[in-house]
C-alpha atoms as a PDB file:
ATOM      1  CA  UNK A   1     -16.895  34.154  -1.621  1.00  0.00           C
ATOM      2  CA  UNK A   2     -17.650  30.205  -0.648  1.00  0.00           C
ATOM      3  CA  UNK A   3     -19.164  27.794  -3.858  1.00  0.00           C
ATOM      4  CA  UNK A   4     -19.649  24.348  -3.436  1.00  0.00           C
ATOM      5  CA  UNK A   5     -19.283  22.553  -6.371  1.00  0.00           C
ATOM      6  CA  UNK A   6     -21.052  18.738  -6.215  1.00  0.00           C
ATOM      7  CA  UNK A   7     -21.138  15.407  -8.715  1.00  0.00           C
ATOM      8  CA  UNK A   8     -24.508  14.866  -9.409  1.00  0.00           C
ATOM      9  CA  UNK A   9     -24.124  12.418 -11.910  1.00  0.00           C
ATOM     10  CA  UNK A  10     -24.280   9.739 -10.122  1.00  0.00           C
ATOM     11  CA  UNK A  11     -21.883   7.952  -7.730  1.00  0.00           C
ATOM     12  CA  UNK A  12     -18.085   6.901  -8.256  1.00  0.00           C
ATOM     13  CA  UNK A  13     -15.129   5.440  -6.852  1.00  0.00           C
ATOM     14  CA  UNK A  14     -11.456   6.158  -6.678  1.00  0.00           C
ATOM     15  CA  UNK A  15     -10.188   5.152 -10.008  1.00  0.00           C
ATOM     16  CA  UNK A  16     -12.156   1.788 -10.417  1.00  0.00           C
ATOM     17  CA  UNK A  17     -14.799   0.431 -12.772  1.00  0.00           C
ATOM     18  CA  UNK A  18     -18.222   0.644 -11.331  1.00  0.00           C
ATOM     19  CA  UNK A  19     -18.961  -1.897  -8.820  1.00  0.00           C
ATOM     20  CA  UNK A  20     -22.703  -3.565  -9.447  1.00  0.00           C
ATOM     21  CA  UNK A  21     -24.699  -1.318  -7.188  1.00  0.00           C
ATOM     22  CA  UNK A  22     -26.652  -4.638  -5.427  1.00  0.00           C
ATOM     23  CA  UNK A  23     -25.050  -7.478  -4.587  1.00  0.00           C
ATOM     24  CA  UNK A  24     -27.772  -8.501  -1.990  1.00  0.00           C
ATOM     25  CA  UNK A  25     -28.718 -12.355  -3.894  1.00  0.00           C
ATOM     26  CA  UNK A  26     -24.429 -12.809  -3.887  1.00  0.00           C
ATOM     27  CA  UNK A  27     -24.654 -12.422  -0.559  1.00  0.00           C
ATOM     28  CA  UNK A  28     -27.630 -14.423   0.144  1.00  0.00           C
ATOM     29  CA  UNK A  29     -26.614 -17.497  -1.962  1.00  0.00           C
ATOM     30  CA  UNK A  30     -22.970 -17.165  -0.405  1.00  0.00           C
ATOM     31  CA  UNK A  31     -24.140 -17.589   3.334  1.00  0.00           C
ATOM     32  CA  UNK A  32     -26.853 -20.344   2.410  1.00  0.00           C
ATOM     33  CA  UNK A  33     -23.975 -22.544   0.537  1.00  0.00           C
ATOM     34  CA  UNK A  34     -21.148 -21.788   3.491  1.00  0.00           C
ATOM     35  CA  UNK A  35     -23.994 -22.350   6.184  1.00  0.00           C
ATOM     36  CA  UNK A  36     -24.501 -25.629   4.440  1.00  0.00           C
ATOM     37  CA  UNK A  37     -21.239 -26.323   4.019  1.00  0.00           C
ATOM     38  CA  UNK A  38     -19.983 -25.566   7.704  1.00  0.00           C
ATOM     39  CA  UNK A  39     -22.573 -27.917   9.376  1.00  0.00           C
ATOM     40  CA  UNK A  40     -21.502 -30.897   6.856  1.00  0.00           C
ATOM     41  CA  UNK A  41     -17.649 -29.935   7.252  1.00  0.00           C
ATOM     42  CA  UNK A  42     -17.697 -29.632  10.923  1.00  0.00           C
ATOM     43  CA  UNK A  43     -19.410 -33.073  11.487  1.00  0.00           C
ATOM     44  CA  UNK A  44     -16.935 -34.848   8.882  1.00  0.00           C
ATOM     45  CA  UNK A  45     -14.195 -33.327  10.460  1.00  0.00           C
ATOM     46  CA  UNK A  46     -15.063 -35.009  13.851  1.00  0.00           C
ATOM     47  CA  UNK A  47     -15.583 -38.075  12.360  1.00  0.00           C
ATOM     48  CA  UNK A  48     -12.187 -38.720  10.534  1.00  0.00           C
ATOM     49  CA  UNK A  49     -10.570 -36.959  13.560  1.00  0.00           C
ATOM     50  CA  UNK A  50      -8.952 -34.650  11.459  1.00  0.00           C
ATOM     51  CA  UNK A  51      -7.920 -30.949  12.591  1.00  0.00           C
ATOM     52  CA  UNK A  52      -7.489 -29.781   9.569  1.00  0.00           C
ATOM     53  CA  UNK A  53     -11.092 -30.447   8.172  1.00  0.00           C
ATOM     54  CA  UNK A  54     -12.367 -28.927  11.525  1.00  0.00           C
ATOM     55  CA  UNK A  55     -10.115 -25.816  11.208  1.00  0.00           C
ATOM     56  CA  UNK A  56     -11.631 -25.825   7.419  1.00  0.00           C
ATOM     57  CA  UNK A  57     -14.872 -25.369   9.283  1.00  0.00           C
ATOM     58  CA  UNK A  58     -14.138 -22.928  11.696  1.00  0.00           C
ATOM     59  CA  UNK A  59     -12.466 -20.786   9.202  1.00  0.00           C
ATOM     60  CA  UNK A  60     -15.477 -20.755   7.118  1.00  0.00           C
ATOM     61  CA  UNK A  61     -17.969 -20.341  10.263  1.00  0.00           C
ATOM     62  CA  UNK A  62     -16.020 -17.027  10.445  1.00  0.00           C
ATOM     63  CA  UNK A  63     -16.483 -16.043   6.701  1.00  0.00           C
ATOM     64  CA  UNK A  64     -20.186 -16.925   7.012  1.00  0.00           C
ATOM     65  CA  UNK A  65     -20.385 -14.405   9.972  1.00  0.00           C
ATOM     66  CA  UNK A  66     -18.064 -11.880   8.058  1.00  0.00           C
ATOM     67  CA  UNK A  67     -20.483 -12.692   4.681  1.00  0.00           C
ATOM     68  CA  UNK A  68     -23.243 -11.041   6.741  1.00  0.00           C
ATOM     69  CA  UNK A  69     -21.469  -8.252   7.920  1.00  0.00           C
ATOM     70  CA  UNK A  70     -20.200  -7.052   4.929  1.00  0.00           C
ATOM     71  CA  UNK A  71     -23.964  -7.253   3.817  1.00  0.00           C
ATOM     72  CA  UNK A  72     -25.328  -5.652   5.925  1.00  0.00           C
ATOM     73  CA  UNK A  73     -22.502  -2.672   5.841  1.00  0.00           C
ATOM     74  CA  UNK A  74     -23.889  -2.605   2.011  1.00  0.00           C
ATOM     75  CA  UNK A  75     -27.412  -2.075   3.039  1.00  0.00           C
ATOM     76  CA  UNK A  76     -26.382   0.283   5.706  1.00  0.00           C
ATOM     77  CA  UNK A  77     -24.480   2.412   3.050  1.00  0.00           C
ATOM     78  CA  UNK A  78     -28.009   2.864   1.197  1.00  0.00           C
ATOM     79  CA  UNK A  79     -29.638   4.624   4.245  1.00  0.00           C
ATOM     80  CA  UNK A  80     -30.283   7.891   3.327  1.00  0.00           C
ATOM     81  CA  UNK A  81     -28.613  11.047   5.040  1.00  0.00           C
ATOM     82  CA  UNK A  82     -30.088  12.984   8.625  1.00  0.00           C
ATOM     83  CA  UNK A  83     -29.377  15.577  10.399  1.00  0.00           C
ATOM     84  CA  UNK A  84     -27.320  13.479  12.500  1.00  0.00           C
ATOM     85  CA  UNK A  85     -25.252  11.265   9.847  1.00  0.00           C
ATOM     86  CA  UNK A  86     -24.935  13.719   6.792  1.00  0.00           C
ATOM     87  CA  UNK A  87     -23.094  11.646   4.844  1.00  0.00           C
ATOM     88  CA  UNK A  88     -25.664   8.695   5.861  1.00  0.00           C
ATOM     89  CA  UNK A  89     -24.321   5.273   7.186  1.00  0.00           C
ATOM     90  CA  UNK A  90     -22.067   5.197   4.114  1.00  0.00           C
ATOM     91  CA  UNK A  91     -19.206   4.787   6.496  1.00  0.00           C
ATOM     92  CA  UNK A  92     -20.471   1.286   7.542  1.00  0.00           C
ATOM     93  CA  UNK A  93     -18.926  -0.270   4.806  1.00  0.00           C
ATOM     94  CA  UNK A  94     -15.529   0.555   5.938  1.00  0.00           C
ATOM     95  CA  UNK A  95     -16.271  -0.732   9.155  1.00  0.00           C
ATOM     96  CA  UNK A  96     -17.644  -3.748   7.613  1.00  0.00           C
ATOM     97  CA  UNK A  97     -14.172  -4.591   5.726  1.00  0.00           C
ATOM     98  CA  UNK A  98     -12.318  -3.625   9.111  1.00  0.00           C
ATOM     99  CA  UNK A  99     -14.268  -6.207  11.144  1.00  0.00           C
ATOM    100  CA  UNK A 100     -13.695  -8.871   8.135  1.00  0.00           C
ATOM    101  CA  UNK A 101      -9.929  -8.130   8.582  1.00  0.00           C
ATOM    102  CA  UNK A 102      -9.716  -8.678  12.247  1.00  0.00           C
ATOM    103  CA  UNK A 103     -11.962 -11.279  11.953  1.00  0.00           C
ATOM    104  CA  UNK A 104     -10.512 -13.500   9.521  1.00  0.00           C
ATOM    105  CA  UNK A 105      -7.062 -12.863  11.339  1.00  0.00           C
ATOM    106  CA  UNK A 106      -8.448 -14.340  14.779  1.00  0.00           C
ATOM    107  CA  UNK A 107     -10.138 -17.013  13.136  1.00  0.00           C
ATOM    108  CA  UNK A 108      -6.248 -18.116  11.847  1.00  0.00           C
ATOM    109  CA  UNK A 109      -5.164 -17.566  14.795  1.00  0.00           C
ATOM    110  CA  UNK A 110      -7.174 -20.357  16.385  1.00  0.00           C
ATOM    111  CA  UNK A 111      -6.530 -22.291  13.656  1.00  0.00           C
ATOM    112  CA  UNK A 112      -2.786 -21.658  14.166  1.00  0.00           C
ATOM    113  CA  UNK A 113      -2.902 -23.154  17.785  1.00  0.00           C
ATOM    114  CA  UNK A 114      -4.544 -26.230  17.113  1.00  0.00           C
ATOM    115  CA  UNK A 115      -2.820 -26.955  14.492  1.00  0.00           C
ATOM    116  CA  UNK A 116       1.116 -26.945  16.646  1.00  0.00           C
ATOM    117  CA  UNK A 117      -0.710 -28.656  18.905  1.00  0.00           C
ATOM    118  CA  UNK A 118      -1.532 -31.377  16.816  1.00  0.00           C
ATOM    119  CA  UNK A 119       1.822 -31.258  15.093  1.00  0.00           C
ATOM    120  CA  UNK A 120       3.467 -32.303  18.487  1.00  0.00           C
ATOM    121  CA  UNK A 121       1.059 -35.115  18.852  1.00  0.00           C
ATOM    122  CA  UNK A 122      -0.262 -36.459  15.379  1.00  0.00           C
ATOM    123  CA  UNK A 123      -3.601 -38.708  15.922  1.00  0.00           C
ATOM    124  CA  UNK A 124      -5.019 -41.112  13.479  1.00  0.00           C
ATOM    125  CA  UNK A 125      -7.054 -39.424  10.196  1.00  0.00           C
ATOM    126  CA  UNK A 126      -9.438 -40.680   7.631  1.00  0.00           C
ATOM    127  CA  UNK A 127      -7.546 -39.473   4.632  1.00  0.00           C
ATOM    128  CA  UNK A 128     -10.464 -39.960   2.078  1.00  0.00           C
ATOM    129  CA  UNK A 129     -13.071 -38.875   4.150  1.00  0.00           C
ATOM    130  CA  UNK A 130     -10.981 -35.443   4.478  1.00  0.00           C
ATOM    131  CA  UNK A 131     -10.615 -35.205   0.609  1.00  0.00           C
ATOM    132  CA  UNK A 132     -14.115 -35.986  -0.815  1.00  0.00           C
ATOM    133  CA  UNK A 133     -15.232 -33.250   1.894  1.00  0.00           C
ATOM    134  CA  UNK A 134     -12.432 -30.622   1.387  1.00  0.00           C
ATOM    135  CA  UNK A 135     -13.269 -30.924  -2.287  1.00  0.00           C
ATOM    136  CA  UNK A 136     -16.672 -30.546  -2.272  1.00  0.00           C
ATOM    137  CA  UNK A 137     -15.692 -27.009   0.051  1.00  0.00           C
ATOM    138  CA  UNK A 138     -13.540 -25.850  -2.869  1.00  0.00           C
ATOM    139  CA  UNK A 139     -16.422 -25.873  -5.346  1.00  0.00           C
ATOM    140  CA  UNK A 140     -18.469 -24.201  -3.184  1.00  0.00           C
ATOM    141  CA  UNK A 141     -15.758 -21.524  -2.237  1.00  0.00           C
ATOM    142  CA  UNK A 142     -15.514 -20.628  -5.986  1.00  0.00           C
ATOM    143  CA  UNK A 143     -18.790 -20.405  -6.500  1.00  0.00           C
ATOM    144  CA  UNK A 144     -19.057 -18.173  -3.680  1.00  0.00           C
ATOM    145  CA  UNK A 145     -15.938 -15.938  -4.601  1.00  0.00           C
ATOM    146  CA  UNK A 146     -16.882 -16.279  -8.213  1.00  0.00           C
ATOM    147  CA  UNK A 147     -20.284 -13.914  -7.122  1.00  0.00           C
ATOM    148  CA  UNK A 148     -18.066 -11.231  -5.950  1.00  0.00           C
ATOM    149  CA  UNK A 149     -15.509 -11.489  -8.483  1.00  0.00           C
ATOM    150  CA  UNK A 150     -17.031  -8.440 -10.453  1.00  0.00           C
ATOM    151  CA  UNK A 151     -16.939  -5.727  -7.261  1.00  0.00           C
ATOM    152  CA  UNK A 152     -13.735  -6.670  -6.453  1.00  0.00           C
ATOM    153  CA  UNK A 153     -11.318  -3.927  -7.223  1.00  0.00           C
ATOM    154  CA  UNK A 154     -13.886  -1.038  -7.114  1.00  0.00           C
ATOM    155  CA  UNK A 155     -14.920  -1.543  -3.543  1.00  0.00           C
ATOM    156  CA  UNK A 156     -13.076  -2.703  -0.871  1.00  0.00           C
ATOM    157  CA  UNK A 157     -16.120  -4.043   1.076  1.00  0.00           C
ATOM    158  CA  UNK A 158     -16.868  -6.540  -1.522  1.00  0.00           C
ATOM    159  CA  UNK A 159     -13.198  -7.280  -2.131  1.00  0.00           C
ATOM    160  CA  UNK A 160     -12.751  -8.942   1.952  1.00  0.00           C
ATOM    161  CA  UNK A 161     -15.927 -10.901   0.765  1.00  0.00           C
ATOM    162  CA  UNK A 162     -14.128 -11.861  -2.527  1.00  0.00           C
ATOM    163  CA  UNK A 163     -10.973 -12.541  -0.636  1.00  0.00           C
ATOM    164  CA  UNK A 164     -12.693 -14.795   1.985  1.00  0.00           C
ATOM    165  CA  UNK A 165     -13.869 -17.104  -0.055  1.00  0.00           C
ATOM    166  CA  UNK A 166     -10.725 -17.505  -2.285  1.00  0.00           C
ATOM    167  CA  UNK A 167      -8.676 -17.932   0.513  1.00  0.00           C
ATOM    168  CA  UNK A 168     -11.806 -20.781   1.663  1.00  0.00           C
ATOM    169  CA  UNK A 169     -10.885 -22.165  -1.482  1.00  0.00           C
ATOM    170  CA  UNK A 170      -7.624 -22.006  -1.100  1.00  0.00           C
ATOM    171  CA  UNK A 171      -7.548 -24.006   2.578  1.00  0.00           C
ATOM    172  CA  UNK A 172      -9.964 -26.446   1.108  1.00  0.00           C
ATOM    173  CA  UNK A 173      -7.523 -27.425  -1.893  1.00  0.00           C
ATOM    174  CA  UNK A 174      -4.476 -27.600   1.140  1.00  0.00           C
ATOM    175  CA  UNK A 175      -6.612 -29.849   2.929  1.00  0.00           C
ATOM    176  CA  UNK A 176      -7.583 -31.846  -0.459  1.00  0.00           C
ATOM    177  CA  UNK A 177      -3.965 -32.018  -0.766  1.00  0.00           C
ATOM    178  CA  UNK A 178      -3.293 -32.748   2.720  1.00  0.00           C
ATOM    179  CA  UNK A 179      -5.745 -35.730   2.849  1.00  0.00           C
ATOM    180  CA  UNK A 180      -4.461 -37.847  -0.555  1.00  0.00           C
ATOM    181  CA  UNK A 181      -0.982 -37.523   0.965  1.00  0.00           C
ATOM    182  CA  UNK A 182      -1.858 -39.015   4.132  1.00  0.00           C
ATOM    183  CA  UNK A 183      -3.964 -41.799   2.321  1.00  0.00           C
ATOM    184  CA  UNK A 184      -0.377 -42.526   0.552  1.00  0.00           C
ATOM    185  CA  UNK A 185       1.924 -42.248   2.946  1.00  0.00           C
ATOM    186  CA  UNK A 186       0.589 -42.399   5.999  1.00  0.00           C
ATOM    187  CA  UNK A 187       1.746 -39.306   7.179  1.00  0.00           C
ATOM    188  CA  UNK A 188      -0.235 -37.849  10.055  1.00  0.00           C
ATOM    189  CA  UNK A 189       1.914 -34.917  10.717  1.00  0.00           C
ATOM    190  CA  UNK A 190       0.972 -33.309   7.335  1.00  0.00           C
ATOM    191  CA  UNK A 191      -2.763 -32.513   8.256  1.00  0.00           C
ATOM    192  CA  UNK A 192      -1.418 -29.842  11.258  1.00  0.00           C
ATOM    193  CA  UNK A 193       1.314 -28.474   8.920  1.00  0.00           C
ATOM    194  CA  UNK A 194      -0.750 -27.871   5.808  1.00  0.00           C
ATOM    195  CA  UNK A 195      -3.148 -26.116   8.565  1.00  0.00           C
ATOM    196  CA  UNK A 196      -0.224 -23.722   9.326  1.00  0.00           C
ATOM    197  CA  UNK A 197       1.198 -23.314   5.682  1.00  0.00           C
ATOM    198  CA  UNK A 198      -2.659 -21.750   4.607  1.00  0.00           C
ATOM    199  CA  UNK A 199      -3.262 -20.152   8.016  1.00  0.00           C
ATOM    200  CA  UNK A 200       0.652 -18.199   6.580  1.00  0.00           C
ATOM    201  CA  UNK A 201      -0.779 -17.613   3.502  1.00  0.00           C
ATOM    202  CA  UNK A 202      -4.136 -16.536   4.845  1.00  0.00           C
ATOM    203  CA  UNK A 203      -2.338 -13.603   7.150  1.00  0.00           C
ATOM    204  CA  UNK A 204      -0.513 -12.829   4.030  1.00  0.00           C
ATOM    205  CA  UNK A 205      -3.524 -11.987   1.908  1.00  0.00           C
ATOM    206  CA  UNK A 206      -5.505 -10.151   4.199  1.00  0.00           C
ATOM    207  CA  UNK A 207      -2.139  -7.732   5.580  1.00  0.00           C
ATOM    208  CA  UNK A 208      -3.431  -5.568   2.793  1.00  0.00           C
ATOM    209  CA  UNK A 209      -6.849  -5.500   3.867  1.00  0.00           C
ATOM    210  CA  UNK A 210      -6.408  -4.731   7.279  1.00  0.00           C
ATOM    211  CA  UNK A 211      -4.253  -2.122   6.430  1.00  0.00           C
ATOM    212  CA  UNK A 212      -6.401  -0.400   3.862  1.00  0.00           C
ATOM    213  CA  UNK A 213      -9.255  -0.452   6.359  1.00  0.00           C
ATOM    214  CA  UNK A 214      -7.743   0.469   9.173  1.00  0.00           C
ATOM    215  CA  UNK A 215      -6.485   3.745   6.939  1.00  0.00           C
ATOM    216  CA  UNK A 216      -9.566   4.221   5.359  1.00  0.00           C
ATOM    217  CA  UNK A 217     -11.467   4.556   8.771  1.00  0.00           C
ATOM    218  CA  UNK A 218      -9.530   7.199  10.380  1.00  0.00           C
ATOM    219  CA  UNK A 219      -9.950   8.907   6.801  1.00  0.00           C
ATOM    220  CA  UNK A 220      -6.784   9.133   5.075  1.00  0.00           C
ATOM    221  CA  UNK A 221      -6.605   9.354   1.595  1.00  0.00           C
ATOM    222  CA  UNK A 222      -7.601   6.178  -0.482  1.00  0.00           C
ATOM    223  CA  UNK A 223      -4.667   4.485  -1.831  1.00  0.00           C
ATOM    224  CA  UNK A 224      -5.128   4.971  -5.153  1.00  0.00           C
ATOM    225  CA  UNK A 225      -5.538   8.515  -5.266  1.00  0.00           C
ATOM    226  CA  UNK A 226      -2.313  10.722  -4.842  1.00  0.00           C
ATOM    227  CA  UNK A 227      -3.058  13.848  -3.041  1.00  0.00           C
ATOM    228  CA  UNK A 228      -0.124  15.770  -4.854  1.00  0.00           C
ATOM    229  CA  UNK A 229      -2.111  15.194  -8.466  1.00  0.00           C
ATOM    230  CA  UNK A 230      -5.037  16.769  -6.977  1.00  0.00           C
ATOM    231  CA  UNK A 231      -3.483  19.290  -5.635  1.00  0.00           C
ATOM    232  CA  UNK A 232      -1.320  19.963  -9.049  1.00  0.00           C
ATOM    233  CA  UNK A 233      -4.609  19.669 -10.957  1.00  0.00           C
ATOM    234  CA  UNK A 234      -6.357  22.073  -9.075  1.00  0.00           C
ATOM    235  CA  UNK A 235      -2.891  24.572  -8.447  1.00  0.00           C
ATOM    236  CA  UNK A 236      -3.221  24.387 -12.675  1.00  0.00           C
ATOM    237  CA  UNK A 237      -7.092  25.568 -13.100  1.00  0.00           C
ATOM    238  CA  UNK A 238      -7.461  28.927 -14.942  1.00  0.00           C
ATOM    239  CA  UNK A 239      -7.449  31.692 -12.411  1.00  0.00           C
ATOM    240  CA  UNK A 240      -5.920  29.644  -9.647  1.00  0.00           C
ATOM    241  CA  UNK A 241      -3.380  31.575  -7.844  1.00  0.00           C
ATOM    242  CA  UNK A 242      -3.243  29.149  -4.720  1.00  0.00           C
ATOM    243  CA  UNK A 243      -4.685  25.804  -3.320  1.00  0.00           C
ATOM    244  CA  UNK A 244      -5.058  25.139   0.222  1.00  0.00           C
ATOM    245  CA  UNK A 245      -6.927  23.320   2.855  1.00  0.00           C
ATOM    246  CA  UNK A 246      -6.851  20.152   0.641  1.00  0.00           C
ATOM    247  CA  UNK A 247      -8.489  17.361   2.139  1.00  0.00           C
ATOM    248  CA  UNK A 248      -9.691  13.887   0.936  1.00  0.00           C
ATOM    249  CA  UNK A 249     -10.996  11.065   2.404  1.00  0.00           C
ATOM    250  CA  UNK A 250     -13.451   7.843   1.752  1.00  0.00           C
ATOM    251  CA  UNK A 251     -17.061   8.401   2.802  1.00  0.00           C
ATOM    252  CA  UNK A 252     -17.341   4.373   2.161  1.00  0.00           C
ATOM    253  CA  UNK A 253     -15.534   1.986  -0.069  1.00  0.00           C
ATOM    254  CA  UNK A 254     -17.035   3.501  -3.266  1.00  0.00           C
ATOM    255  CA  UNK A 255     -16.875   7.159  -2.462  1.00  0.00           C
ATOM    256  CA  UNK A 256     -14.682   9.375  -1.895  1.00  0.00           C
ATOM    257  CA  UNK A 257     -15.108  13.057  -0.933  1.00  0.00           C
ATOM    258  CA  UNK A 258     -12.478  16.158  -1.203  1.00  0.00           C
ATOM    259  CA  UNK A 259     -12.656  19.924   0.027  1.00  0.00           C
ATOM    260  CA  UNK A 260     -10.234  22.379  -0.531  1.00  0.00           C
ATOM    261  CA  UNK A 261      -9.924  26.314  -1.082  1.00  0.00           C
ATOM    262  CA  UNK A 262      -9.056  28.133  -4.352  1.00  0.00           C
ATOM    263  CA  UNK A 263      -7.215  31.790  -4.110  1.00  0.00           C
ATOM    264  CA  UNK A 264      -8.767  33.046  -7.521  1.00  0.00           C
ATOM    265  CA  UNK A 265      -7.800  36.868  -7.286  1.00  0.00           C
ATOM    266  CA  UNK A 266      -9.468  37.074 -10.483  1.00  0.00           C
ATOM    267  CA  UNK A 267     -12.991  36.664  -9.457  1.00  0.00           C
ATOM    268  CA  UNK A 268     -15.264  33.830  -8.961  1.00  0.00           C
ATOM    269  CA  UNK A 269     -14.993  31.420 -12.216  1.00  0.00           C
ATOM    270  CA  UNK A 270     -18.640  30.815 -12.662  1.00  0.00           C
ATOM    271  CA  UNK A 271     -20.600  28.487 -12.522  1.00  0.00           C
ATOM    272  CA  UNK A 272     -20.655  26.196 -15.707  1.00  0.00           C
ATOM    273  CA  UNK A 273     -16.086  26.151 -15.252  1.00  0.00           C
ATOM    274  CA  UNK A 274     -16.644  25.095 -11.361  1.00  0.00           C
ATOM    275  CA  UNK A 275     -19.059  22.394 -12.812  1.00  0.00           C
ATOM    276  CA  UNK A 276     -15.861  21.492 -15.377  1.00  0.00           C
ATOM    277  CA  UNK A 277     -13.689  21.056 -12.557  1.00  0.00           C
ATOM    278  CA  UNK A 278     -16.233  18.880 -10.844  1.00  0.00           C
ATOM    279  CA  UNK A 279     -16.520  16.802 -13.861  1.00  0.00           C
ATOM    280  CA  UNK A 280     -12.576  16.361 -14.162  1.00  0.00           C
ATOM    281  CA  UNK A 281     -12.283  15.342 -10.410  1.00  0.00           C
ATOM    282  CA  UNK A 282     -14.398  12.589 -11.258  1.00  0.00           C
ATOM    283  CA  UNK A 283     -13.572  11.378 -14.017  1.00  0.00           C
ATOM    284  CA  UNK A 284      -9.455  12.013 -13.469  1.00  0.00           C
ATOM    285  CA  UNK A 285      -9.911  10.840 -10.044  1.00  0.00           C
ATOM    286  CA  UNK A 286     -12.845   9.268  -8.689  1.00  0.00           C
ATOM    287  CA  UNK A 287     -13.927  11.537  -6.375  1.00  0.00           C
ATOM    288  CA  UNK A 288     -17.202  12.257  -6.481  1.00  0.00           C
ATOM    289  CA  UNK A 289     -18.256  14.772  -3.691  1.00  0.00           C
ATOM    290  CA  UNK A 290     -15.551  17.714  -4.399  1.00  0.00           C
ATOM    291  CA  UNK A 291     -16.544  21.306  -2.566  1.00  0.00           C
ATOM    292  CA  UNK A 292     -14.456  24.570  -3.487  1.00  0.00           C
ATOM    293  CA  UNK A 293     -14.563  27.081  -1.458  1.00  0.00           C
ATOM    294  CA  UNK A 294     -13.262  30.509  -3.797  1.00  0.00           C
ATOM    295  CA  UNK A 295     -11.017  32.928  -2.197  1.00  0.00           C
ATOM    296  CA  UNK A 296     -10.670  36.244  -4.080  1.00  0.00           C
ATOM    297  CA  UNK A 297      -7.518  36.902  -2.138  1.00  0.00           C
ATOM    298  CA  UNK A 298      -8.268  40.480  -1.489  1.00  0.00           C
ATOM    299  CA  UNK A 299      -9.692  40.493   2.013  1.00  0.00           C
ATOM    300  CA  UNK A 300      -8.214  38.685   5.319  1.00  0.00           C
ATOM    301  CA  UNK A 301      -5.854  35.912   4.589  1.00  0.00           C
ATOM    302  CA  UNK A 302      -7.859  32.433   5.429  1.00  0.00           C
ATOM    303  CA  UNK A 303      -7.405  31.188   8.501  1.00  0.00           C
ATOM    304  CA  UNK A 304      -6.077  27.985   7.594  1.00  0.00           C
ATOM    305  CA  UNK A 305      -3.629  28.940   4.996  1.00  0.00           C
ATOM    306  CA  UNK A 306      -0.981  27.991   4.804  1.00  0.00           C
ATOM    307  CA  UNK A 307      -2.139  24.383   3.621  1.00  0.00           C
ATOM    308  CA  UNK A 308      -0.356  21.698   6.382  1.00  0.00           C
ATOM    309  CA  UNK A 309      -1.928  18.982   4.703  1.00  0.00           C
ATOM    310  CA  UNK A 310      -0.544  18.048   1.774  1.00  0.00           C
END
């Protein structure tokens, strides 16, 4: 006998506090201010011939471009389900966080070659210039990652938008740093090599990212769910003789979905202790699209015991 048991209370995520469901005037207000920001950076950069300032501006071209993807992955997660995408597009905002990863890492990368080559042949820079811009980016950085600050740990979509603009804020305070130093000492070479200590620390923070993504879109488990727990909580359930055919995986970077079958020789629990277990995989561990499928045990042995999963 098959019973699917849903959440209808309301969607969760793995473990986390609620995310705010719409962060659609974050969004907009972030890519106005880096838009902004880009165009003035850019054309500062040129002028006080510094490659640092420019790579500033390139690197936040690319967060401005990966602002609006991770947007629109949010508003493409809101489509309702078809026939064709049952789940809906909720899927989008993995892909979202996936493209910001790569993204981000390329942008670096370019970064990363202009700056050696600029460290084998240091030019001439307008030290204030670079400063009074670079500083002006870092405000506008925190603002930016200050928006997203709340969504952070509960979806991973809004964290590569969170982590963009600290790391933004980050390069901008390097090349603050980077520009007083040269106004002092006169030391061209350090606007190339602060460009390649932040592109370091850039790669660094967004490993984990790229990772997570990456595992997250060929549906493995979320990280912060351990299969085994599941599995022990639902081998423990009254009447449970057997769990197999466990399987969980992220329908987007707020949900996450599980099936698996139950060998209840006893008979079928009912309905109001299958809506108990719902409620505990929710609340224990963030899924919030669970279906059971109830074995009695006393017919044909399922077809895909025994579980190879977990």
């Amino acid at each position: 006998m098959v019973h699917m048991g849903h959440d209808h209370e309301g969607h969760g995520h793995a473990g986390h506090a609620h995310a705010p469901a719409n962060y659609g005037t974050a969004f907009l207000i972030g890519i106005g201010l880096n838009t902004v920001f880009v165009i003035v950076e850019a054309v500062f950069g040129v002028i006080s011939n510094s490659v640092a300032l420019i790579a500033d501006a390139g690197h936040n071209l690319s967060d401005v471009l990966g602002l609006a993807v991770a947007w629109i992955g949010t508003a493409l997660a809101k489509r309702t389900p078809s026939s064709r995408f049952t789940y809906g597009l909720r899927g989008s905002t993995i892909l979202a966080a996936l493209f910001n990863a790569v993204f981000l890492l390329v942008g670096v990368g370019a970064i990363a070659w202009e700056s050696i080559g600029r460290l084998m042949h240091p030019a001439p820079v307008a030290g204030t210039t670079v400063m009074i811009v670079a500083a002006i980016g870092v405000v506008i950085n925190g603002i930016t990652a200050w928006l997203f600050m709340s969504g952070r740990k509960g979806d991973l979509n809004i964290r590569a938008a969170y982590l963009h603009m600290v790391a933004d804020a980050g390069v901008s305070i390097g090349v603050v740093i980077a520009g007083l130093v040269i106004v002092l000492t006169g030391w061209l070479w350090l606007d190339p090599l602060i460009s390649l200590v932040i592109v370091v620390v850039i790669v660094w923070g967004t490993w984990g990212l790229l990772r997570e993504s990456v595992a997250l879109s060929l549906a493995a488990v979320p990280s912060n769910i351990a299969p085994e727990k599941v599995s022990g909580y639902l081998a423990g359930l009254p009447g449970v003789a057997g769990v197999h055919d466990l399987h969980i995986w992220a329908m987007s970077t707020t949900e996450t979905a599980m099936t698996a079958h139950l060998i209840m020789p006893g008979g079928h629990p009912g309905d109001a202790a299958l809506a108990g277990f719902v409620h505990d995989l929710k609340h224990r561990f963030g899924i919030v699209h669970p279906t059971l499928q109830i074995e009695l045990g006393d017919a044909q042995a399922c077809a895909l015991e025994p579980d190879v999963t977990v």
